[in-house]
Protein backbone atom coordinates (compact mmCIF):
# COMPACT_ATOMS: atom_id res chain seq x y z
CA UNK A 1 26.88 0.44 -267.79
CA UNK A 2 27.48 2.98 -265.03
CA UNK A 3 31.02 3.51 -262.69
CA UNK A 4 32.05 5.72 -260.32
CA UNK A 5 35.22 7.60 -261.24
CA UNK A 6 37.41 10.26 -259.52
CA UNK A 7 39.23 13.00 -261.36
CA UNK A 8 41.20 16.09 -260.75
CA UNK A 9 39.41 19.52 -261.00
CA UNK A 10 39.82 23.43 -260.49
CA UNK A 11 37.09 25.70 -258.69
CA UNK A 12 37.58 28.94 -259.34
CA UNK A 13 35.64 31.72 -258.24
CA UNK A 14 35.59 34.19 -255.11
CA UNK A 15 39.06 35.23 -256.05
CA UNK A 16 39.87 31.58 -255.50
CA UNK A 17 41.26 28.92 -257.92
CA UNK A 18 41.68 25.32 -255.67
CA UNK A 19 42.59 22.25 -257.20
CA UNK A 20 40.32 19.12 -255.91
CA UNK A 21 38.77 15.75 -256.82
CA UNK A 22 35.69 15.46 -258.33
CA UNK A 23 33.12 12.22 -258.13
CA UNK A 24 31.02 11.62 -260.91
CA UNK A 25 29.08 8.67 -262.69
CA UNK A 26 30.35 7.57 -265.95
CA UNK A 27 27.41 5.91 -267.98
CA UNK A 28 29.25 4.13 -270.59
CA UNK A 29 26.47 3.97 -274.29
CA UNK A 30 28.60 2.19 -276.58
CA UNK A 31 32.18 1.04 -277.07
CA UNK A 32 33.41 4.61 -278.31
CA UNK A 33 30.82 7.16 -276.20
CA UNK A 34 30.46 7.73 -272.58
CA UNK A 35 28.40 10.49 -270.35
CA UNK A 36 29.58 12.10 -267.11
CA UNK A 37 27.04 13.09 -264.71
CA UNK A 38 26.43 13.88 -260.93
CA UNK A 39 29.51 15.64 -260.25
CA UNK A 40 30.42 15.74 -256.57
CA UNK A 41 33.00 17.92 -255.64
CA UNK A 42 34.93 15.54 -252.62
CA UNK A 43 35.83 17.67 -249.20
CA UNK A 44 39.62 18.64 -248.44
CA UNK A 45 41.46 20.89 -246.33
CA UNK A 46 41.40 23.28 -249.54
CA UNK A 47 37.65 23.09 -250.46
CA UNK A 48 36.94 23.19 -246.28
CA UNK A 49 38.68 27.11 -246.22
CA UNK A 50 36.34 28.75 -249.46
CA UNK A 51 34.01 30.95 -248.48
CA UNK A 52 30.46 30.85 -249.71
CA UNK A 53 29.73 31.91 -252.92
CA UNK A 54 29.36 31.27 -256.67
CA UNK A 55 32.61 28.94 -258.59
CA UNK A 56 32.95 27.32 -261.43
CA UNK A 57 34.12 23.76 -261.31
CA UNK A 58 36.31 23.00 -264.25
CA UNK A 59 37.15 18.96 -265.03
CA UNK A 60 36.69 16.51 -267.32
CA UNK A 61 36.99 18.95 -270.19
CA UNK A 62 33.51 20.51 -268.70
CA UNK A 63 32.34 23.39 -266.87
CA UNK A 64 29.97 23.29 -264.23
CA UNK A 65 29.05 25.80 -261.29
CA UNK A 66 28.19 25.71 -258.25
CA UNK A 67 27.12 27.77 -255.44
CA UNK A 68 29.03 27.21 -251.85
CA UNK A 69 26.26 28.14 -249.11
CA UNK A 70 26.44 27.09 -244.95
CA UNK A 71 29.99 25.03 -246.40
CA UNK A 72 28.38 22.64 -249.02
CA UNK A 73 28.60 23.00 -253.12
CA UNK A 74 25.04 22.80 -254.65
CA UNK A 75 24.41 22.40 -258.38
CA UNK A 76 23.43 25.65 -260.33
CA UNK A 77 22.50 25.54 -263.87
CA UNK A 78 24.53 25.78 -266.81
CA UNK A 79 25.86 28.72 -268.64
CA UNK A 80 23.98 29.00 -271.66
CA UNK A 81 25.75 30.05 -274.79
């Protein structure tokens, strides 16, 4: 089964750290698992003011990062260990 949820997140990057809401879909497996995926990053007067650049968007126990170019987040890949 998939849901949209909103949580609370932290970009930080650019000398920035900004606390925002994130949108992602929750694909629930089994009773006791679940996967979160397409994380959205959701506009605010705080997200509006960062300059472009490379963050890291920390939520749901995750890190992700993203690049902010022309005033929209895109998806980069994973840091790999």
């Amino acid at each position: 089964m998939q849901e949209t949820v909103i949580f609370s997140g932290t970009i930080v990057g650019e000398r920035q750290r900004v606390h925002c809401k994130v949108q992602a879909t929750k694909t629930t497996l089994d009773a006791d698992s679940a996967v979160f995926s397409d994380y959205r990053i959701m506009d605010s007067e705080a997200t509006d003011r960062l300059p472009d650049g490379d963050y890291e968007l920390l939520a749901n126990s995750e890190s992700t990062r993203f690049r902010r170019n022309s005033g929209r987040f895109l998806s980069r890949p994973k840091f790999s260990d």
